[in-house]
N, C-alpha and C. Protein backbone atom coordinates (compact mmCIF):
# COMPACT_ATOMS: atom_id res chain seq x y z
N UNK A 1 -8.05 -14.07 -0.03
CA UNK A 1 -8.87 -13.92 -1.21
C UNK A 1 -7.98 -14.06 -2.44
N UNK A 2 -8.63 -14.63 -3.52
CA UNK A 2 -7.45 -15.18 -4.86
C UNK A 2 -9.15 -14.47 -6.20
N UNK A 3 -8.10 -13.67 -6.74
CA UNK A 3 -9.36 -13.56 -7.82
C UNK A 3 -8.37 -13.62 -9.28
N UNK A 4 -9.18 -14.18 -10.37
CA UNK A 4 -8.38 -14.51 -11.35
C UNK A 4 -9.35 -13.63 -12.71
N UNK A 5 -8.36 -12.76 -12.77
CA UNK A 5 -9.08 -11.72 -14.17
C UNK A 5 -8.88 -12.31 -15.25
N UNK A 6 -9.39 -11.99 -16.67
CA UNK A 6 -8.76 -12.29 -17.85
C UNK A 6 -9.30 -11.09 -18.65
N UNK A 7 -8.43 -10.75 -19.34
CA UNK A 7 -8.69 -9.74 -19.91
C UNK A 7 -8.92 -9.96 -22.02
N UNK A 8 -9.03 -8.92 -22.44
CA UNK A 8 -9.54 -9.35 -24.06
C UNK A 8 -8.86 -9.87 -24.76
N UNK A 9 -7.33 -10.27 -24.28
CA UNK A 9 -6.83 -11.07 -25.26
C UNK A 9 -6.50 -12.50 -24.55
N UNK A 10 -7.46 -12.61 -23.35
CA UNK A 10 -7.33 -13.85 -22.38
C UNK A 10 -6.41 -14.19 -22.24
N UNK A 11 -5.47 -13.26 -21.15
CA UNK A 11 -4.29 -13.72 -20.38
C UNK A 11 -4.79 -13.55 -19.08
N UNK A 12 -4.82 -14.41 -18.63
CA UNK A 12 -5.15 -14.90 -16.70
C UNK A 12 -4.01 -13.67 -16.40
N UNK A 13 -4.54 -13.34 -15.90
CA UNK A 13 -4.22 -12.53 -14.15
C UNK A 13 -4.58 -13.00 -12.96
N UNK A 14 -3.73 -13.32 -12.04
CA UNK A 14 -4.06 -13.44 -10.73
C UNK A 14 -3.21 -12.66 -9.93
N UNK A 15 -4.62 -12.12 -9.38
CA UNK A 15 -4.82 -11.26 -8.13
C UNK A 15 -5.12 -11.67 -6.93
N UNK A 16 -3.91 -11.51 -5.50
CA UNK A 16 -4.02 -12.40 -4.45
C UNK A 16 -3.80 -11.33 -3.31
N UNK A 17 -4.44 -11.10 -2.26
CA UNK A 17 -4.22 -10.29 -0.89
C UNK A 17 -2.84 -10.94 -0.23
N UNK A 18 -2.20 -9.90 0.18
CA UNK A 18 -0.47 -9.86 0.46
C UNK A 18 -0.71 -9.52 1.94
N UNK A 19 0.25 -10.09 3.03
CA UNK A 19 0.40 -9.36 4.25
C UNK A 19 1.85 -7.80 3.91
N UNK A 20 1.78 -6.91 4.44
CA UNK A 20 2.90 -5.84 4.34
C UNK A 20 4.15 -6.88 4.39
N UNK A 21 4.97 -6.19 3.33
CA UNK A 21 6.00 -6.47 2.83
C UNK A 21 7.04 -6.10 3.94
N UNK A 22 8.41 -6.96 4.21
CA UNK A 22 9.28 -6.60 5.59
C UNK A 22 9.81 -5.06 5.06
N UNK A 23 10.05 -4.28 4.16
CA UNK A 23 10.40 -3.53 4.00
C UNK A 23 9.09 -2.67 4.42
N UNK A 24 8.38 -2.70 4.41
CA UNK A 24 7.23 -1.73 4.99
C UNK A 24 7.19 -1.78 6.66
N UNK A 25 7.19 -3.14 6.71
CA UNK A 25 7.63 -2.99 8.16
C UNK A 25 8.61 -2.15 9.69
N UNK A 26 9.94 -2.37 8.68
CA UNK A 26 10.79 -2.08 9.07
C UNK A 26 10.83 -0.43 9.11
N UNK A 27 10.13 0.12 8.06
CA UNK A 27 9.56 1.79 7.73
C UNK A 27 9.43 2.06 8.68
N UNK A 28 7.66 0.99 9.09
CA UNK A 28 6.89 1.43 9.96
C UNK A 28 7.23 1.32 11.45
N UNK A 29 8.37 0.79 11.61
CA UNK A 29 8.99 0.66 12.73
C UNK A 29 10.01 1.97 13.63
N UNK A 30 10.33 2.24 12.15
CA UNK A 30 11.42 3.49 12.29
C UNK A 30 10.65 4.92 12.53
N UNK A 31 9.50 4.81 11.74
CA UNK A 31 8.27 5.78 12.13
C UNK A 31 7.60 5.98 13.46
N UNK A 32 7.65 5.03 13.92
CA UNK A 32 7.50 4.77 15.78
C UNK A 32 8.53 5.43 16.60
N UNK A 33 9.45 5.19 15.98
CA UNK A 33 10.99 5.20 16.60
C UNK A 33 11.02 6.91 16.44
N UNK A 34 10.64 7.22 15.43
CA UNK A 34 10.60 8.89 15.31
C UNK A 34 9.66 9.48 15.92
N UNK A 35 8.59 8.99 16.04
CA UNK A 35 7.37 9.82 17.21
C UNK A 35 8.28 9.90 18.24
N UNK A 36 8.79 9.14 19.00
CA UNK A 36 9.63 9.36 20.20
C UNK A 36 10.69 10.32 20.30
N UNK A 37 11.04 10.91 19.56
CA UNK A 37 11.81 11.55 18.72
C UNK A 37 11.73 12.93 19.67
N UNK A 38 12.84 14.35 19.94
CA UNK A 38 12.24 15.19 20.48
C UNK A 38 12.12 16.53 19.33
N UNK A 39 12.35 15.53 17.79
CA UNK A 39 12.32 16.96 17.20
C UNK A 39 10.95 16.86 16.59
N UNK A 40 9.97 18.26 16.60
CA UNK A 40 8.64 18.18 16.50
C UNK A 40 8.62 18.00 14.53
N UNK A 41 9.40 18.28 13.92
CA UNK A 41 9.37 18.11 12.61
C UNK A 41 9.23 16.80 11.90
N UNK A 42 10.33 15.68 13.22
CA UNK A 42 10.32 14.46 12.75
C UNK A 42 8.94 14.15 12.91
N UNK A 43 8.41 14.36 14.43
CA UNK A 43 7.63 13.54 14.85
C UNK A 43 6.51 13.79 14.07
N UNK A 44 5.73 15.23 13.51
CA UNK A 44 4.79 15.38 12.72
C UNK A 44 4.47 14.69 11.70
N UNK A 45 5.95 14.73 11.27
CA UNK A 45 6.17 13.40 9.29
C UNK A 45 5.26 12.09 9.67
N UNK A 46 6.20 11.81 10.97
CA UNK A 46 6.09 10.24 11.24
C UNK A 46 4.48 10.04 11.62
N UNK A 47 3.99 11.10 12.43
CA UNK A 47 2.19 10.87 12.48
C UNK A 47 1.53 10.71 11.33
N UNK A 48 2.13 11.97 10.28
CA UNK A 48 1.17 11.64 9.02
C UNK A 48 1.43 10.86 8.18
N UNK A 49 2.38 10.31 8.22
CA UNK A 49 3.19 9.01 7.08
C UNK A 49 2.69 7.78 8.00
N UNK A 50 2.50 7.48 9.08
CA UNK A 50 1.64 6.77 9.86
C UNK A 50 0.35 6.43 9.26
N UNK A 51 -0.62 7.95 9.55
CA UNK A 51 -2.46 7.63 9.13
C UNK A 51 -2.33 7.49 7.69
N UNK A 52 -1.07 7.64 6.74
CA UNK A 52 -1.71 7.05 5.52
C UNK A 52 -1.20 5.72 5.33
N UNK A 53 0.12 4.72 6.64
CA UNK A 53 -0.18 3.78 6.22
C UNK A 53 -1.01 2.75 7.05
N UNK A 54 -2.15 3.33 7.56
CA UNK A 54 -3.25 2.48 7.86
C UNK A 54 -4.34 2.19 6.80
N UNK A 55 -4.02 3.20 5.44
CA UNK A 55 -4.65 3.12 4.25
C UNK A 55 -3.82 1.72 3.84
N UNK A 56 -2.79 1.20 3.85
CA UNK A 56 -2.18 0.42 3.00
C UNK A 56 -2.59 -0.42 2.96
N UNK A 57 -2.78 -1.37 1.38
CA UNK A 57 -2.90 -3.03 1.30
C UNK A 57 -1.67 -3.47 0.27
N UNK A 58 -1.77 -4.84 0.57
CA UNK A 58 -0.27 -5.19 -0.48
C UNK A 58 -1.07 -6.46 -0.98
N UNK A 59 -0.97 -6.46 -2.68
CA UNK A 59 -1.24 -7.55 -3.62
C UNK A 59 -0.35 -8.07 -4.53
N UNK A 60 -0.64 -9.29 -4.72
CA UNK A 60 0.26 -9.67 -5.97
C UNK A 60 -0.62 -10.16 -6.82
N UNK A 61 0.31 -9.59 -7.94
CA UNK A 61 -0.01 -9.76 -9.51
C UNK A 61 0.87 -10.67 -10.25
N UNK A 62 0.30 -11.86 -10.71
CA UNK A 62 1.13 -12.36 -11.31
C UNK A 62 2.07 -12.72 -10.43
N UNK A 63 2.76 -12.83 -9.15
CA UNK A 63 3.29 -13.08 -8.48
C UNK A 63 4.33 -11.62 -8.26
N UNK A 64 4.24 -10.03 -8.78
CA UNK A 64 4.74 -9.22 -7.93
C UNK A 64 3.95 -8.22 -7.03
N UNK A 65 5.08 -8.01 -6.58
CA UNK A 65 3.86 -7.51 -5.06
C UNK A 65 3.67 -5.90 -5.29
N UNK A 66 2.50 -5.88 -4.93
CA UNK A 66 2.49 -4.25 -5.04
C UNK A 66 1.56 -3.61 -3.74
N UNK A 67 2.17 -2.69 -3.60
CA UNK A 67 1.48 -1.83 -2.47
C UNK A 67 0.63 -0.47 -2.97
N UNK A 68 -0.55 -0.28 -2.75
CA UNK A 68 -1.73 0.30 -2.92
C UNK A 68 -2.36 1.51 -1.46
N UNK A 69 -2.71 1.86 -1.45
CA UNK A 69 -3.54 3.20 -0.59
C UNK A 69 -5.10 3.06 -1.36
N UNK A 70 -6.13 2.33 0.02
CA UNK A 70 -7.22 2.99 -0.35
C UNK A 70 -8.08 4.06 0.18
N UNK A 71 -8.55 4.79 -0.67
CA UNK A 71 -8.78 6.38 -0.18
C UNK A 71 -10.21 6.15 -0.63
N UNK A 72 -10.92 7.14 0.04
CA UNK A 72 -12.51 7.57 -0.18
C UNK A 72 -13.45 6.78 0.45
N UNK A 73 -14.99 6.89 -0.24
CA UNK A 73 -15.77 6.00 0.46
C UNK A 73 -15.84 4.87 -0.67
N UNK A 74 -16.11 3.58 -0.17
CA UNK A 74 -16.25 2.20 -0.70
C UNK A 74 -17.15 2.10 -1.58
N UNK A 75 -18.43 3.09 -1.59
CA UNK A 75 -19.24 2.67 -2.56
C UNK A 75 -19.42 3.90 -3.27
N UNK A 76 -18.29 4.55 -3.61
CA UNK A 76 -17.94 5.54 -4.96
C UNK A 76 -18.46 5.45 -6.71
N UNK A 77 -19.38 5.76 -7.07
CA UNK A 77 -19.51 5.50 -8.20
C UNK A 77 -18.64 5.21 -9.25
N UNK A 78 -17.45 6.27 -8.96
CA UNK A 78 -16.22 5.67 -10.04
C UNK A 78 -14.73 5.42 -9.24
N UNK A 79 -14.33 5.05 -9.78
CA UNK A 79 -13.49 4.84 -9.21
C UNK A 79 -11.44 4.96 -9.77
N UNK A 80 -10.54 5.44 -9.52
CA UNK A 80 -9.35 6.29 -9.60
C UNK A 80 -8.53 5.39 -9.26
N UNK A 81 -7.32 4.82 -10.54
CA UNK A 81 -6.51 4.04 -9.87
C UNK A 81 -5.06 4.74 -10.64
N UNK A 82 -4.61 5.65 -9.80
CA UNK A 82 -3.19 6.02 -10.11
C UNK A 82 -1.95 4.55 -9.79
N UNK A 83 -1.40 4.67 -10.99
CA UNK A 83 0.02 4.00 -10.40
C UNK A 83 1.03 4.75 -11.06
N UNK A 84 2.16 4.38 -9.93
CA UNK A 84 3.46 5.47 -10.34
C UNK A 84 4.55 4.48 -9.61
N UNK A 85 6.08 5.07 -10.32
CA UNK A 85 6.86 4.87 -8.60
C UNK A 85 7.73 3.36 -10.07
N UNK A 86 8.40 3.16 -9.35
CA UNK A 86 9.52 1.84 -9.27
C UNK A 86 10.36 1.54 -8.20
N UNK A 87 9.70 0.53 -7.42
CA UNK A 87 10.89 0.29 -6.29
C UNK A 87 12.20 -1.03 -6.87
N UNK A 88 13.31 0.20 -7.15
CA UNK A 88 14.21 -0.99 -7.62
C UNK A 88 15.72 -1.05 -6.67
């Protein structure tokens, strides 16, 4: 999916659906690697850092990529878009 915004002083935005980034991957790999794990502290993290990244989608803007969590139900009257964070 490719959607192209413009906003009030008409600068195009494009907005494009991303597959997970290899660095998410590689997370989510190590998160596996810790369920197996025999300490129950790791393995708890790694379950719940798990079910929230089955929330994850990754988009690009303008051509950088960003990773998102969607939470709630889909047809929410309003809708909450926190951003935070710098991955540098």
């Amino acid at each position: 999916m490719k959607l192209v915004l413009m906003n009030k002083d008409q600068l195009v935005v494009t907005v494009k659906e991303l597959p997970p980034t290899e660095k998410f991957k590689t997370y989510k790999a190590d998160l596996y690697r810790d369920k197996q794990s025999e300490d129950k502290v790791r393995i708890e993290r790694a379950n719940c850092e798990l079910a929230l990244m089955r929330q994850s989608r990754f988009i690009g803007i303008n051509g950088v990529v960003h990773h998102y969590h969607v939470s709630g139900p889909q047809d929410a009257e309003e809708t909450m878009l926190l951003v935070h964070g710098w991955d540098c």
